[in-house]
C-alpha atoms as a PDB file:
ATOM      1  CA  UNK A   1      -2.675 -10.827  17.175  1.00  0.00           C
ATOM      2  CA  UNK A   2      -2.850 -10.769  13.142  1.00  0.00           C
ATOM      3  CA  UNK A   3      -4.022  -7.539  11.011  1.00  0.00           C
ATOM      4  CA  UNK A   4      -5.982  -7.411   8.060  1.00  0.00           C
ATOM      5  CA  UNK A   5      -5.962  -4.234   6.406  1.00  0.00           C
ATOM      6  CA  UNK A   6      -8.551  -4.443   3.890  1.00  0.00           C
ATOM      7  CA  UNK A   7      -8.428  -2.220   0.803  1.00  0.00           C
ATOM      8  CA  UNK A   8     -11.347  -1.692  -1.100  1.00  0.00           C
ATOM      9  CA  UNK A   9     -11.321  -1.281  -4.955  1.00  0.00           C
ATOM     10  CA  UNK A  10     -13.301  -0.921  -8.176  1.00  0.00           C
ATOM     11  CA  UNK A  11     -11.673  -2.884 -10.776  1.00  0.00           C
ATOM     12  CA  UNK A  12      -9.763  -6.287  -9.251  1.00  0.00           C
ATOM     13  CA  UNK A  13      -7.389  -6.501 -12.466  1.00  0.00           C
ATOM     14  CA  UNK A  14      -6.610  -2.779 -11.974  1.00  0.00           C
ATOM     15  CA  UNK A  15      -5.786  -3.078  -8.425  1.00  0.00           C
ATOM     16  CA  UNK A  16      -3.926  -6.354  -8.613  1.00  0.00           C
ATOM     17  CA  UNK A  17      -1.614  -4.933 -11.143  1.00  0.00           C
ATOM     18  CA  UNK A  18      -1.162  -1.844  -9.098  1.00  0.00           C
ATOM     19  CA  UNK A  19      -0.479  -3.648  -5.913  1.00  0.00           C
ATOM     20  CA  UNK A  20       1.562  -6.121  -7.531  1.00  0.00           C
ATOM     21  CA  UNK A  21       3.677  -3.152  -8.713  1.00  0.00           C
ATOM     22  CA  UNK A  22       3.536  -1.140  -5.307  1.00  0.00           C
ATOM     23  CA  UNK A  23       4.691  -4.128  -3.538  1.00  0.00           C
ATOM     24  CA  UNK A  24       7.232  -5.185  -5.703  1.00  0.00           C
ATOM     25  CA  UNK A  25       5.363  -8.916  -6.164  1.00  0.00           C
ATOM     26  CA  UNK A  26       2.327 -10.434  -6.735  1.00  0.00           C
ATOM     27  CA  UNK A  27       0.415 -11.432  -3.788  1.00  0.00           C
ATOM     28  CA  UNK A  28       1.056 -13.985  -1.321  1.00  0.00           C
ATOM     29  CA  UNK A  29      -2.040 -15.823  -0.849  1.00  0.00           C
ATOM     30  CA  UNK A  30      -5.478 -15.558  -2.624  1.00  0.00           C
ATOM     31  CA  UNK A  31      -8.382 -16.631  -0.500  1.00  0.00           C
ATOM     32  CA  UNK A  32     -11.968 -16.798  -2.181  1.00  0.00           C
ATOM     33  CA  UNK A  33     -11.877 -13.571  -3.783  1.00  0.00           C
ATOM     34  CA  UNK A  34      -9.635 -11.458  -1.414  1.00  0.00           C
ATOM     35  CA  UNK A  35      -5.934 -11.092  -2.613  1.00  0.00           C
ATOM     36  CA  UNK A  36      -3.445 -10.836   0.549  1.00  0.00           C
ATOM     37  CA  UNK A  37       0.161  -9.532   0.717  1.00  0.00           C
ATOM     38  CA  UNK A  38       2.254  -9.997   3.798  1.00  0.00           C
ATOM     39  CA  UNK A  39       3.745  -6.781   4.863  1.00  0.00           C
ATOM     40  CA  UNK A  40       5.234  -7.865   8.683  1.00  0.00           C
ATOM     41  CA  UNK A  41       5.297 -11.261  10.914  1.00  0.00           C
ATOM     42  CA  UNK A  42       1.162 -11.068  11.613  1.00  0.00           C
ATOM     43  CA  UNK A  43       0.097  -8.212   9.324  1.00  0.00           C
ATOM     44  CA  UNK A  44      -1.554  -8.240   5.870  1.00  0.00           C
ATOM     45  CA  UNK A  45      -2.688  -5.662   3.794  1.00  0.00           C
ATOM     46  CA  UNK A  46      -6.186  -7.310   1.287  1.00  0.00           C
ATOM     47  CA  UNK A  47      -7.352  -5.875  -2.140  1.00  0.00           C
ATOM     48  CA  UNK A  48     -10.863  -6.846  -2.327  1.00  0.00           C
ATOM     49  CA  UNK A  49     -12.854  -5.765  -5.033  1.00  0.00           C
ATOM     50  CA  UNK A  50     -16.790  -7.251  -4.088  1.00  0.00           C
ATOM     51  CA  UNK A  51     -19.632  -5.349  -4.164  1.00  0.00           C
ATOM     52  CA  UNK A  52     -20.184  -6.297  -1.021  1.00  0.00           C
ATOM     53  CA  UNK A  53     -17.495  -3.537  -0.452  1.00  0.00           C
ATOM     54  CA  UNK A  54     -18.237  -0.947  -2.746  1.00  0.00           C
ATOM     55  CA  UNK A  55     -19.301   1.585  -0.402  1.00  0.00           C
ATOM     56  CA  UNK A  56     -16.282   1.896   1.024  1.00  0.00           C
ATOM     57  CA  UNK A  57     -14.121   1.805  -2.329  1.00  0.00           C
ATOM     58  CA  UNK A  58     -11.444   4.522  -1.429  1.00  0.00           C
ATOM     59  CA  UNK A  59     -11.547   5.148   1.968  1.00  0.00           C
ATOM     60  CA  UNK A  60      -8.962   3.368   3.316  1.00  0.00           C
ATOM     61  CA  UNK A  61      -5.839   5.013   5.130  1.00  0.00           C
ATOM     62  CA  UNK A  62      -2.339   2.651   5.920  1.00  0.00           C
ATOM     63  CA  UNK A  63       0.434   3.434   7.123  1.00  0.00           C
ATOM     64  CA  UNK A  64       3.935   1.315   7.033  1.00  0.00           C
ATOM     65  CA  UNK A  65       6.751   1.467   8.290  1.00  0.00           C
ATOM     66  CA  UNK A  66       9.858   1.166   5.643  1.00  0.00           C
ATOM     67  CA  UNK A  67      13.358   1.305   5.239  1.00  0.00           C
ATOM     68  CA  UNK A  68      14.896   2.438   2.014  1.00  0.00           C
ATOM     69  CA  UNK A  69      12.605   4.863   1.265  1.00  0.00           C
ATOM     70  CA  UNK A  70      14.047   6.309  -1.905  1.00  0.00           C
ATOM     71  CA  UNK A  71      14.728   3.203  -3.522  1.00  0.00           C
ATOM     72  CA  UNK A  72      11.198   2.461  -2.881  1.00  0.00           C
ATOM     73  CA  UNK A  73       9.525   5.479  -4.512  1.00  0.00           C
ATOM     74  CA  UNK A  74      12.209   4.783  -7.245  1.00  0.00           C
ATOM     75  CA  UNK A  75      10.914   1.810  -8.334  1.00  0.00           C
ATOM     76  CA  UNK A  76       7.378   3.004  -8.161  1.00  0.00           C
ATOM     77  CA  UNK A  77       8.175   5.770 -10.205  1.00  0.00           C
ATOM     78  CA  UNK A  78       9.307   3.311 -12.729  1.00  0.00           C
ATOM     79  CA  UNK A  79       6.123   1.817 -12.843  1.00  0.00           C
ATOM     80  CA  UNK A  80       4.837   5.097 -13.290  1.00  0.00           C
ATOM     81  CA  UNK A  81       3.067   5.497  -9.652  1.00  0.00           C
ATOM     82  CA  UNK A  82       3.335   8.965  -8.374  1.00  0.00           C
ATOM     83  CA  UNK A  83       3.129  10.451  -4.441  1.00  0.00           C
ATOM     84  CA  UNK A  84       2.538  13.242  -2.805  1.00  0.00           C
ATOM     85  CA  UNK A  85       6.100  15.125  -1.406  1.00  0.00           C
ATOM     86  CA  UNK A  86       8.088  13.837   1.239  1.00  0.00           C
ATOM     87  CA  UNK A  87       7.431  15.154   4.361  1.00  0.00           C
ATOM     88  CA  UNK A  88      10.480  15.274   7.165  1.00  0.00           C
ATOM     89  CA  UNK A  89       8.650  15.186  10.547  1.00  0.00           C
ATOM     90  CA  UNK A  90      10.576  17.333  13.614  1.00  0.00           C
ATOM     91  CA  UNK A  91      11.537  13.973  15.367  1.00  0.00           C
ATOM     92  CA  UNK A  92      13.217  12.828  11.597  1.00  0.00           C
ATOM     93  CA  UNK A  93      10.652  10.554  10.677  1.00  0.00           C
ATOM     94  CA  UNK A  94      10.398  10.910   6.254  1.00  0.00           C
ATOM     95  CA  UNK A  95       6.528  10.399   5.608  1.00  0.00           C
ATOM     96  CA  UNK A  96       4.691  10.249   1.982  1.00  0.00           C
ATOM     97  CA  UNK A  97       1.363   9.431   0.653  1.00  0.00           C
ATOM     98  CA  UNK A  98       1.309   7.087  -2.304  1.00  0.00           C
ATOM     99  CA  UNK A  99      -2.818   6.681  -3.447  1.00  0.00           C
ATOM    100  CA  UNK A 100      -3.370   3.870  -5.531  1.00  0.00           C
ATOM    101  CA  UNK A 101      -6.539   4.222  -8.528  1.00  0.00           C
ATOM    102  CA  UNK A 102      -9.142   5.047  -6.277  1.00  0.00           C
ATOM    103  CA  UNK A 103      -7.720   7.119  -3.718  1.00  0.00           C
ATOM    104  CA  UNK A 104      -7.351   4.779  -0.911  1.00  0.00           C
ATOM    105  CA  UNK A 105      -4.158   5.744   1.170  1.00  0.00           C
ATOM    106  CA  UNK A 106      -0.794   3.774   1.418  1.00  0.00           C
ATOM    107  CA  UNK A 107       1.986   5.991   3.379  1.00  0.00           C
ATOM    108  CA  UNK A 108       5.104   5.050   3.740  1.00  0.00           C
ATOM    109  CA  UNK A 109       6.965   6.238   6.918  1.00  0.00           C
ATOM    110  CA  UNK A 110      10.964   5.752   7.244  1.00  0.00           C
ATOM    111  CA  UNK A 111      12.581   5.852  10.656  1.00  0.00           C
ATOM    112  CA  UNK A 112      15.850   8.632  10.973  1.00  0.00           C
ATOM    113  CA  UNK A 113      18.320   5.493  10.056  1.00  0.00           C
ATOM    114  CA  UNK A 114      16.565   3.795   8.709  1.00  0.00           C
ATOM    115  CA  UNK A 115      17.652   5.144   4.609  1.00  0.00           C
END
């Protein structure tokens, strides 16, 4: 099974720059006008900027699963993206909420370990 997490945004050179920094790269594939970064084996996360989509412009929530998790927020503070604080769950897990421009929702969860 594959997943296709589909972000909606506003502004396509915006977001692209933004996700290119968030991810550390620019996307992996561009199909028509949706703009694809691998994140695991079968699982993508899509920027897609058509107004075809722009009721739903902000209203996605994703969660994924890192390791490193202050090196991460590191470099996206030195792109100048900001989160909200680090949260330590009662089982270990370290959880934050990074929003790119228009609010939709990329967490970023760290197994205990897995720093």
């Amino acid at each position: 099974m594959d997943l296709y997490s589909v972000m909606c945004v506003s502004d396509l050179a915006g977001a692209l720059q933004w996700y290119s920094a968030f991810f550390g790269r620019a996307a992996d594939e561009v199909i028509g006008e949706e703009h694809l970064w691998q994140v695991g084996e079968n699982a993508w996360v899509v920027v897609d900027a058509r107004d075809v989509r722009a009721a739903r412009v902000g209203g996605a929530m994703v969660t994924l699963g890192v390791t490193g998790l202050d090196d991460i927020l590191a470099r996206l503070a030195a792109h100048g993206i900001g989160h909200e604080p680090v949260e330590t769950y009662r089982n270990g897990v370290r959880h934050v909420v990074v929003l790119d421009p228009d609010g939709n929702s990329l967490s970023l969860a760290e197994a205990p370990g897995d720093a």
